[in-house]
C-alpha atoms as a PDB file:
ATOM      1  CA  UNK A   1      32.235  50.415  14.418  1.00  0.00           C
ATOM      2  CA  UNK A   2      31.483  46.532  15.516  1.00  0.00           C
ATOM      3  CA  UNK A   3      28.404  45.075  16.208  1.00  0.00           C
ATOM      4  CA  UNK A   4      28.183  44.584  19.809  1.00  0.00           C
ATOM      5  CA  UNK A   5      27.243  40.757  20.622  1.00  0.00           C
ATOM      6  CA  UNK A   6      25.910  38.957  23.988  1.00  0.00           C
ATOM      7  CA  UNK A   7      28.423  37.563  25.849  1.00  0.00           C
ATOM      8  CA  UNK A   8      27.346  33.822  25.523  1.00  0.00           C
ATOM      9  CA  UNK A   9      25.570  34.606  21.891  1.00  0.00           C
ATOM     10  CA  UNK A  10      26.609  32.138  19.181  1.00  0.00           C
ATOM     11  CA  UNK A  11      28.102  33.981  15.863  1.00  0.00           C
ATOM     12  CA  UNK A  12      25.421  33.896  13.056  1.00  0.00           C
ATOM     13  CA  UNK A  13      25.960  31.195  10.366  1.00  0.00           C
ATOM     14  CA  UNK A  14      25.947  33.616   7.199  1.00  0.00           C
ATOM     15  CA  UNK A  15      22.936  33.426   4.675  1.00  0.00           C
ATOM     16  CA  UNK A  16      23.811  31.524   1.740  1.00  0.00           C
ATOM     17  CA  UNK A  17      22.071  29.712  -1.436  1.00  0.00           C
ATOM     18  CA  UNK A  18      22.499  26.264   0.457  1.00  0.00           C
ATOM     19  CA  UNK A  19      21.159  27.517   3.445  1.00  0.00           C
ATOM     20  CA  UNK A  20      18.356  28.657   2.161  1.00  0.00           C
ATOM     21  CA  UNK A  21      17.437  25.676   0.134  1.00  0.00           C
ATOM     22  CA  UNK A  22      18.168  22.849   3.298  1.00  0.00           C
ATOM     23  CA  UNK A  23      15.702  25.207   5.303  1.00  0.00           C
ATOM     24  CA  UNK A  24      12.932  25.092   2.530  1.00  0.00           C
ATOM     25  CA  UNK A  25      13.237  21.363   2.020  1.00  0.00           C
ATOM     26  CA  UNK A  26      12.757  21.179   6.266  1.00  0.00           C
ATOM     27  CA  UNK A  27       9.500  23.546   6.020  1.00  0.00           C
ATOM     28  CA  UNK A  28       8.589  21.089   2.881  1.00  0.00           C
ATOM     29  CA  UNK A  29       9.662  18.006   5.411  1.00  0.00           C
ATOM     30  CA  UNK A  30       7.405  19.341   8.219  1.00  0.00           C
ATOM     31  CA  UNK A  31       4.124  20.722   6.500  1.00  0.00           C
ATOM     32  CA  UNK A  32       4.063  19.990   2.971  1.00  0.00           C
ATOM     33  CA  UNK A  33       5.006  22.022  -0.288  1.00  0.00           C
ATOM     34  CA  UNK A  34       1.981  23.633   0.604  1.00  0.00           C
ATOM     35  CA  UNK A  35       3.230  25.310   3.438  1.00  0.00           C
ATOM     36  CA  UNK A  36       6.145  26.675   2.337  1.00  0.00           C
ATOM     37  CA  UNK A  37       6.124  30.879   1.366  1.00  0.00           C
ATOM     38  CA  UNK A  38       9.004  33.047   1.372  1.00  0.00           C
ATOM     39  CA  UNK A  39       7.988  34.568   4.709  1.00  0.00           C
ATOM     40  CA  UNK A  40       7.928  31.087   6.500  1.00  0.00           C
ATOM     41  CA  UNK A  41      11.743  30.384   5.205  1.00  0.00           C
ATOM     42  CA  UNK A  42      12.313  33.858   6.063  1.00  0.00           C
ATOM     43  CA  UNK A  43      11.321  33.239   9.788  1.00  0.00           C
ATOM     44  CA  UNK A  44      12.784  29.719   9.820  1.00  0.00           C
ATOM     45  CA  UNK A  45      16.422  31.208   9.195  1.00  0.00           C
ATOM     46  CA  UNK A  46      15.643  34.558  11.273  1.00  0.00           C
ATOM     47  CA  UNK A  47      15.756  37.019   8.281  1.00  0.00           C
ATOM     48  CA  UNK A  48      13.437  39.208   6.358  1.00  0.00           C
ATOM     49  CA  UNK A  49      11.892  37.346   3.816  1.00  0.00           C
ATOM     50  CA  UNK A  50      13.339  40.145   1.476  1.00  0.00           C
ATOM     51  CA  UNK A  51      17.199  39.102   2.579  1.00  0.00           C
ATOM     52  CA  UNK A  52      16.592  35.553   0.796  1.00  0.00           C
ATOM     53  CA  UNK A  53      16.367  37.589  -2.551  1.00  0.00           C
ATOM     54  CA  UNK A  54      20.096  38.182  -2.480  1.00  0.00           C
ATOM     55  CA  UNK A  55      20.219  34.595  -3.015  1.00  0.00           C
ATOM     56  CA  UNK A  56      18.028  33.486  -5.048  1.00  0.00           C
ATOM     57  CA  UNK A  57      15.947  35.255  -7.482  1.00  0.00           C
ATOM     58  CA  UNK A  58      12.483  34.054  -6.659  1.00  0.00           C
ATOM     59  CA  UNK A  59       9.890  31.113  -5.078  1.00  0.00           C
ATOM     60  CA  UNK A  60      10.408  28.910  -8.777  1.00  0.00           C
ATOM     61  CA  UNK A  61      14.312  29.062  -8.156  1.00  0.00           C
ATOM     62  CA  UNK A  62      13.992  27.764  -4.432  1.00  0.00           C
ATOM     63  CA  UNK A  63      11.885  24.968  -6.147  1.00  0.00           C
ATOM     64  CA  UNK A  64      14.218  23.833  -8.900  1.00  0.00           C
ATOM     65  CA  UNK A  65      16.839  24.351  -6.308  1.00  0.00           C
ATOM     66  CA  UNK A  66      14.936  21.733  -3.593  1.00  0.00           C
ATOM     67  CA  UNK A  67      14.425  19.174  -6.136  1.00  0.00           C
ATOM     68  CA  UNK A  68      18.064  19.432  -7.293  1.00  0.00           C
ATOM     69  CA  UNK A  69      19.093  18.775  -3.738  1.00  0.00           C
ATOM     70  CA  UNK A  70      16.803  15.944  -2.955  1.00  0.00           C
ATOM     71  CA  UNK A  71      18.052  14.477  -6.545  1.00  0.00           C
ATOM     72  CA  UNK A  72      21.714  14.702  -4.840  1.00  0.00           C
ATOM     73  CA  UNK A  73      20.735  12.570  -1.996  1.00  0.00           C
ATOM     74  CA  UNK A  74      20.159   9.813  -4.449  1.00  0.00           C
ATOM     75  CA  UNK A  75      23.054   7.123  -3.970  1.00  0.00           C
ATOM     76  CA  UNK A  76      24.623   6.806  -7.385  1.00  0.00           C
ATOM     77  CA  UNK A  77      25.935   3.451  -8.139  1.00  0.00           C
ATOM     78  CA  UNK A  78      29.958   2.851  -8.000  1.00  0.00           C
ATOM     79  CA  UNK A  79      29.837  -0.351 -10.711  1.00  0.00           C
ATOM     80  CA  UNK A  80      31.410  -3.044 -10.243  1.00  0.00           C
ATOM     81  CA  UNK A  81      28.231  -5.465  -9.998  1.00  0.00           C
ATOM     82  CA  UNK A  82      26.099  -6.843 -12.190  1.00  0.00           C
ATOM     83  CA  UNK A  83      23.579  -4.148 -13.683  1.00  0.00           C
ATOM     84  CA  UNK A  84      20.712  -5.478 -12.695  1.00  0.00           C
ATOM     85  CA  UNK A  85      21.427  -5.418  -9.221  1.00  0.00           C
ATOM     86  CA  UNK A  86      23.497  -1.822  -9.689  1.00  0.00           C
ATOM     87  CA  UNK A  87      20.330  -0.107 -11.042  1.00  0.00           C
ATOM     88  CA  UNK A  88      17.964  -1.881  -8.718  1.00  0.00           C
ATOM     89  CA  UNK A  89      19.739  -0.648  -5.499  1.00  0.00           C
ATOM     90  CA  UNK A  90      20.294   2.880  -7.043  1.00  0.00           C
ATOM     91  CA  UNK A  91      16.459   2.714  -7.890  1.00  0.00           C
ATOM     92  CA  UNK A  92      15.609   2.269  -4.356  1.00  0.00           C
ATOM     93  CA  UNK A  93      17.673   4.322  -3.296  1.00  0.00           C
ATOM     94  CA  UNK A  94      15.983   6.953  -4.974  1.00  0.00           C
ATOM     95  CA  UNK A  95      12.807   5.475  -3.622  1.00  0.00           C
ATOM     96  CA  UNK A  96      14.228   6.104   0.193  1.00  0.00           C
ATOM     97  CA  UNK A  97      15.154  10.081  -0.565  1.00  0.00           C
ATOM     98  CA  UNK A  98      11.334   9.978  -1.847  1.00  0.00           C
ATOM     99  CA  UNK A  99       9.728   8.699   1.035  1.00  0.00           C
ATOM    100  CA  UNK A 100      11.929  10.983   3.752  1.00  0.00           C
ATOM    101  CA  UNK A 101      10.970  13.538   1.210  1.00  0.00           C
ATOM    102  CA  UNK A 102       6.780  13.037   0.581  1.00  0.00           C
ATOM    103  CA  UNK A 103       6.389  16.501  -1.810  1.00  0.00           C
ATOM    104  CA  UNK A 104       9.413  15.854  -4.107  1.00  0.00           C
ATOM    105  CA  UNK A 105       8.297  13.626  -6.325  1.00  0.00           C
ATOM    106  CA  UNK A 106       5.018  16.375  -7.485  1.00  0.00           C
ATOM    107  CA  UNK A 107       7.821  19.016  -7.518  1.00  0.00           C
ATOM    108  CA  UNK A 108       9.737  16.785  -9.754  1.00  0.00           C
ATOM    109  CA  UNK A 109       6.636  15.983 -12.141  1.00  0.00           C
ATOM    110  CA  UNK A 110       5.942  19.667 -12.293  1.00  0.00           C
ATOM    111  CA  UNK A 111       9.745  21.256 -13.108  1.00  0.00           C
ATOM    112  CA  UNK A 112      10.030  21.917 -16.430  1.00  0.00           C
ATOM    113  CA  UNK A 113      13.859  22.758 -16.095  1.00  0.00           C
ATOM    114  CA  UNK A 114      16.353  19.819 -16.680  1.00  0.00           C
ATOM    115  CA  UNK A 115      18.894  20.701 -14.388  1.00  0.00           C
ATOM    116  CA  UNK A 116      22.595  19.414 -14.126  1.00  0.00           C
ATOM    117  CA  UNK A 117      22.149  17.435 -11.030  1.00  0.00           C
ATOM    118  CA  UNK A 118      19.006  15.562 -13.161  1.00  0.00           C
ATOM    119  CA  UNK A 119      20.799  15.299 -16.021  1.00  0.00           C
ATOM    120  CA  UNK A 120      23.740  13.950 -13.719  1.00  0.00           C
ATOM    121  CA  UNK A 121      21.643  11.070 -12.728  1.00  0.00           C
ATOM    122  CA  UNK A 122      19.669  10.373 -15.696  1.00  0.00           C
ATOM    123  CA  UNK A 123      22.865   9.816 -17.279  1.00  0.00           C
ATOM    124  CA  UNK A 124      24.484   7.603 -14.603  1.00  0.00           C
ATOM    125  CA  UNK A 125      21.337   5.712 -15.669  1.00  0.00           C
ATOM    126  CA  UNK A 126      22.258   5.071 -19.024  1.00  0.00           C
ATOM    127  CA  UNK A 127      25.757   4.407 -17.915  1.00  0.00           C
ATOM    128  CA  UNK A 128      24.483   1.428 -16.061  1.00  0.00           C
ATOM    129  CA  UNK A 129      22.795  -0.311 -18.780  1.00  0.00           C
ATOM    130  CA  UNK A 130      25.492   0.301 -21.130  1.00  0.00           C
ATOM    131  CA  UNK A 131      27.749  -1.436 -19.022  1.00  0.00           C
ATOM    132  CA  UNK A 132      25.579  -4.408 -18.803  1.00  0.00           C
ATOM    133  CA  UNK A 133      25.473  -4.778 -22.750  1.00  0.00           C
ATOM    134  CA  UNK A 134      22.448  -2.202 -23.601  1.00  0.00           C
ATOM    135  CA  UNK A 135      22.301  -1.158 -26.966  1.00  0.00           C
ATOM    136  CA  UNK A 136      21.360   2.607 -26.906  1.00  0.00           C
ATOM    137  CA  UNK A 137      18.202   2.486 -28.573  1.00  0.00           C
ATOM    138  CA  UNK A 138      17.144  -0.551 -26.000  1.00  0.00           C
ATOM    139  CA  UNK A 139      18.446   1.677 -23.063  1.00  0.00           C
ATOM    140  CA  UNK A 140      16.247   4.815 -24.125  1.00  0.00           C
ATOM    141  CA  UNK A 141      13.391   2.121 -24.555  1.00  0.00           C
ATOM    142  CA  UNK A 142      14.132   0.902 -20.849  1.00  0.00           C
ATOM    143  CA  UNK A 143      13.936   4.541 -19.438  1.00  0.00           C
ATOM    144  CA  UNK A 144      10.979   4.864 -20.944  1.00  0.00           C
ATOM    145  CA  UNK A 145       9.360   1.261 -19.777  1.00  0.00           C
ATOM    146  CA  UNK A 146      10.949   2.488 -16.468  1.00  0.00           C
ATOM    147  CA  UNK A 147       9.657   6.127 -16.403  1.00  0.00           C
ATOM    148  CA  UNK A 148       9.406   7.828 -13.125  1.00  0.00           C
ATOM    149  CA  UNK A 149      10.299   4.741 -10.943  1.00  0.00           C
ATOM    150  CA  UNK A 150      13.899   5.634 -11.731  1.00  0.00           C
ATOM    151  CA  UNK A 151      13.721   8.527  -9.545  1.00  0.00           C
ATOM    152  CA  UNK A 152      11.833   6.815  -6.686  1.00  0.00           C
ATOM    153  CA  UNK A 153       7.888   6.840  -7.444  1.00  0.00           C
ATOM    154  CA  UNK A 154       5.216   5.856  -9.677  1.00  0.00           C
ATOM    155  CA  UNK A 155       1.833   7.580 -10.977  1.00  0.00           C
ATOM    156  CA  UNK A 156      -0.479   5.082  -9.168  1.00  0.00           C
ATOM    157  CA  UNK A 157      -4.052   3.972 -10.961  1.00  0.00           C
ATOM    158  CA  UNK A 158      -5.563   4.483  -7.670  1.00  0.00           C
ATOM    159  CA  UNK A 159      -5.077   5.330  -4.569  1.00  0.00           C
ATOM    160  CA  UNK A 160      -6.540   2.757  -1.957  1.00  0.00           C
ATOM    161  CA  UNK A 161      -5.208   4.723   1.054  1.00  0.00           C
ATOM    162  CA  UNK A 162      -8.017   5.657   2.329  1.00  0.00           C
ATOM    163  CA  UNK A 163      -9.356   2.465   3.351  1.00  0.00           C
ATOM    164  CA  UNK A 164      -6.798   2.617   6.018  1.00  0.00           C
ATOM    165  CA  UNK A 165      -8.770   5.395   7.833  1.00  0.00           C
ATOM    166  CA  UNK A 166     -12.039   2.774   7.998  1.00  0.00           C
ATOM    167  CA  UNK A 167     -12.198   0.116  10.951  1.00  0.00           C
ATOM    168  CA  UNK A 168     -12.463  -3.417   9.664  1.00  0.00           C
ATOM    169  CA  UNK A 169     -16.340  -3.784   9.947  1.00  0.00           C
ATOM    170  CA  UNK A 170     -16.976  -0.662   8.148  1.00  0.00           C
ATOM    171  CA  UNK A 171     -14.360  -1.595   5.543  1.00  0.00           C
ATOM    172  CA  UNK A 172     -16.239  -5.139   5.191  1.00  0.00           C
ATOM    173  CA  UNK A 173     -19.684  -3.422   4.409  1.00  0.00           C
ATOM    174  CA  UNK A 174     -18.003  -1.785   2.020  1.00  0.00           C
ATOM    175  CA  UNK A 175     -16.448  -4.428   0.333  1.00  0.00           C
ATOM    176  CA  UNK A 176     -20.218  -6.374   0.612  1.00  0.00           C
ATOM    177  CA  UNK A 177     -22.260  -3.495  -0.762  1.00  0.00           C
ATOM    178  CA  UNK A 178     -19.468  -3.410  -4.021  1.00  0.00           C
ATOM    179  CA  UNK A 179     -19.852  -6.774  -4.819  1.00  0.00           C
ATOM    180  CA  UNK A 180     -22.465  -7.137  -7.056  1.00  0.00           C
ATOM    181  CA  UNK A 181     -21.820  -4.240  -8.969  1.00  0.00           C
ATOM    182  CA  UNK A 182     -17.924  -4.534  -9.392  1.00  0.00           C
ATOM    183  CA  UNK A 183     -17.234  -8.488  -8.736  1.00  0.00           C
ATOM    184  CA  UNK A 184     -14.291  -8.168 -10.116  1.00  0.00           C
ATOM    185  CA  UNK A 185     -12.564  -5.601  -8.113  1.00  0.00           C
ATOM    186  CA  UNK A 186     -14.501  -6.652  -5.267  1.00  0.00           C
ATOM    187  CA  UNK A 187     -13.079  -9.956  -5.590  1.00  0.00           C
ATOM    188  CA  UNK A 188      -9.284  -8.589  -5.960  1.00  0.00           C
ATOM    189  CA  UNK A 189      -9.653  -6.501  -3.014  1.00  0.00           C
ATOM    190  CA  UNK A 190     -10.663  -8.854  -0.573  1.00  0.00           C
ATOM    191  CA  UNK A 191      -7.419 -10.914  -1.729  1.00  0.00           C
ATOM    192  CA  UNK A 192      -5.180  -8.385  -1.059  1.00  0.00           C
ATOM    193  CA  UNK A 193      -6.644  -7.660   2.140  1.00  0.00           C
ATOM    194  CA  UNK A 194      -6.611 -11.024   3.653  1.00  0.00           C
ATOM    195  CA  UNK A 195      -2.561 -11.727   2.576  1.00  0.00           C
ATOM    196  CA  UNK A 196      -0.785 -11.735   5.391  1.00  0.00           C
ATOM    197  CA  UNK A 197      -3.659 -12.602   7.824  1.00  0.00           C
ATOM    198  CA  UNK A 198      -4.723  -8.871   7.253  1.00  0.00           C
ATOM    199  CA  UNK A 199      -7.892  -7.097   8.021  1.00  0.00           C
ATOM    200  CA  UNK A 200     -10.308  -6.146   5.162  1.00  0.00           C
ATOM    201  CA  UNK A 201      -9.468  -2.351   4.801  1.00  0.00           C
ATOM    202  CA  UNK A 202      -5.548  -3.020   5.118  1.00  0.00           C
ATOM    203  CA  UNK A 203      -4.824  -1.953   1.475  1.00  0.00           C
ATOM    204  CA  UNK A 204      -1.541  -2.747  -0.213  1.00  0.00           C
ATOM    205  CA  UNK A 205       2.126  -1.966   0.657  1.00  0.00           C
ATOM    206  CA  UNK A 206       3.469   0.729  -1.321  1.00  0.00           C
ATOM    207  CA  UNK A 207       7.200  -0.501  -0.749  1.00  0.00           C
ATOM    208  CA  UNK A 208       5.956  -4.100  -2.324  1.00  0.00           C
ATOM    209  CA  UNK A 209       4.242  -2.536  -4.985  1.00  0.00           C
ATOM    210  CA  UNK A 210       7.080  -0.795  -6.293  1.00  0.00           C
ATOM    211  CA  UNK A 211      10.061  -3.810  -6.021  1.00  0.00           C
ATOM    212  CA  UNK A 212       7.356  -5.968  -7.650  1.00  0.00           C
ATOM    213  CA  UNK A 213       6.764  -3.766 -10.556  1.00  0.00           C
ATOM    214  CA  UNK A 214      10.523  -3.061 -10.972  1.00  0.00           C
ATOM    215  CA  UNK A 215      11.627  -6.627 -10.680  1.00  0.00           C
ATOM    216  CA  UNK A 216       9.186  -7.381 -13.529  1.00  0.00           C
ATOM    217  CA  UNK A 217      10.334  -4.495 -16.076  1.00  0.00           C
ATOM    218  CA  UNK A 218      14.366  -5.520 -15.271  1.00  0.00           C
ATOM    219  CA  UNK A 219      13.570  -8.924 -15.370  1.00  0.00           C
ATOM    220  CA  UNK A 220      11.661  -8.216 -19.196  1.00  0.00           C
ATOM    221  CA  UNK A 221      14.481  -5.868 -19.996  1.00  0.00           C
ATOM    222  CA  UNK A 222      17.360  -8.636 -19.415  1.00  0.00           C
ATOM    223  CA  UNK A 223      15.307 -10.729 -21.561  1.00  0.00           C
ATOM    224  CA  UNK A 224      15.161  -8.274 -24.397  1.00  0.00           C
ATOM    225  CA  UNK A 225      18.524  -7.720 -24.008  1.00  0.00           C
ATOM    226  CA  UNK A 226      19.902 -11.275 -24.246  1.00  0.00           C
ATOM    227  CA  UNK A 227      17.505 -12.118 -27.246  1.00  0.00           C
ATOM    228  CA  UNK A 228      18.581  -8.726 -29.280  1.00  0.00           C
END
């Protein structure tokens, strides 16, 4: 016997694996990885929680799965260009998918499976730098030199967001009361702050933190390459 239907309903999209991951990376998009269960994604696609087993086998699989998909976003290079300039856009490209997608880069630090669509662009990678004249042993020394930045992020020192939160004045006082006891830091954040006619408190741009530092490794790794 049919299912009777509303006259002006629209026909349910069925469940599916891919479904089921895009909806988990838009709970992840929206709340963090934190907020993510399998009864949220259950109510964001208007199922049981228990109908998502039939596609995937458990909460670690929807993980692997969401980092595999964000890793597909990643624009790999067609060639044709110098490598330098090939590995630098497809690096920030990867840096793009990280920032429209804030929890991937922990999920990707804490997977312990190397899937296909990693290995996929770990080995477009290499691919690049052996076109531009790499030797394989100085290509596995640049992924190392390179390390997470390929895929979009870096492990930072510290973290001087939250100076952002304080106003200027309270930032200053801050800054005074630190002086004498760490001139040295003091001294290099009051530089930072004032580039650009910025406030004390501004902190540094991530986005010119991250070109900097990977201009400087490809610039030392075209040098090692010529020289070898």
């Amino acid at each position: 016997m049919a299912t009777e239907t509303e006259p002006n309903s629209q026909p349910r999209v069925p469940l599916s694996r891919e479904r089921v991951l895009r909806a988990a990376i838009v709970l992840a998009d929206q709340g963090g990885i934190e907020s993510l269960s399998m009864r949220k994604l259950g109510q964001e696609l208007g199922v049981e929680a228990m109908s998502l087993y039939n596609h995937v086998a458990n909460k670690e699989e929807i993980l692997d799965g969401m980092v595999d998909v964000v890793v597909s976003e990643i624009d790999l290079s067609s060639g044709g260009t110098e490598w330098k300039t090939t590995l630098r856009r497809q690096v920030l490209s990867a840096r793009e998918v990280m920032v429209r997608h804030p929890w991937a880069s922990g999920m990707i630090e804490s997977r312990t499976n190397i899937t296909q669509p990693m290995m996929r662009y770990m080995d477009s990678i290499v691919g690049i730098f052996r076109d531009g004249g790499f030797s394989l042993d100085l290509a596995h020394h640049a992924m190392h030199a390179l390390g997470s930045r390929l895929l979009g992020f870096v492990q930072e020192l510290f973290d001087d967001s939250d100076a952002l939160d304080e106003s200027p004045e309270v930032a200053a006082l801050m800054l005074q009361q630190m002086t004498e006891e760490y001139p040295h830091i003091s001294a290099m954040m009051l530089e930072i702050s004032h580039d650009d006619d910025s406030t004390v408190g501004q902190g540094c741009d991530d986005y010119v933190e991250f070109v900097f530092g990977l201009d400087l490794i490809l610039d030392g790794l075209e040098r090692l390459r010529d020289s070898a």
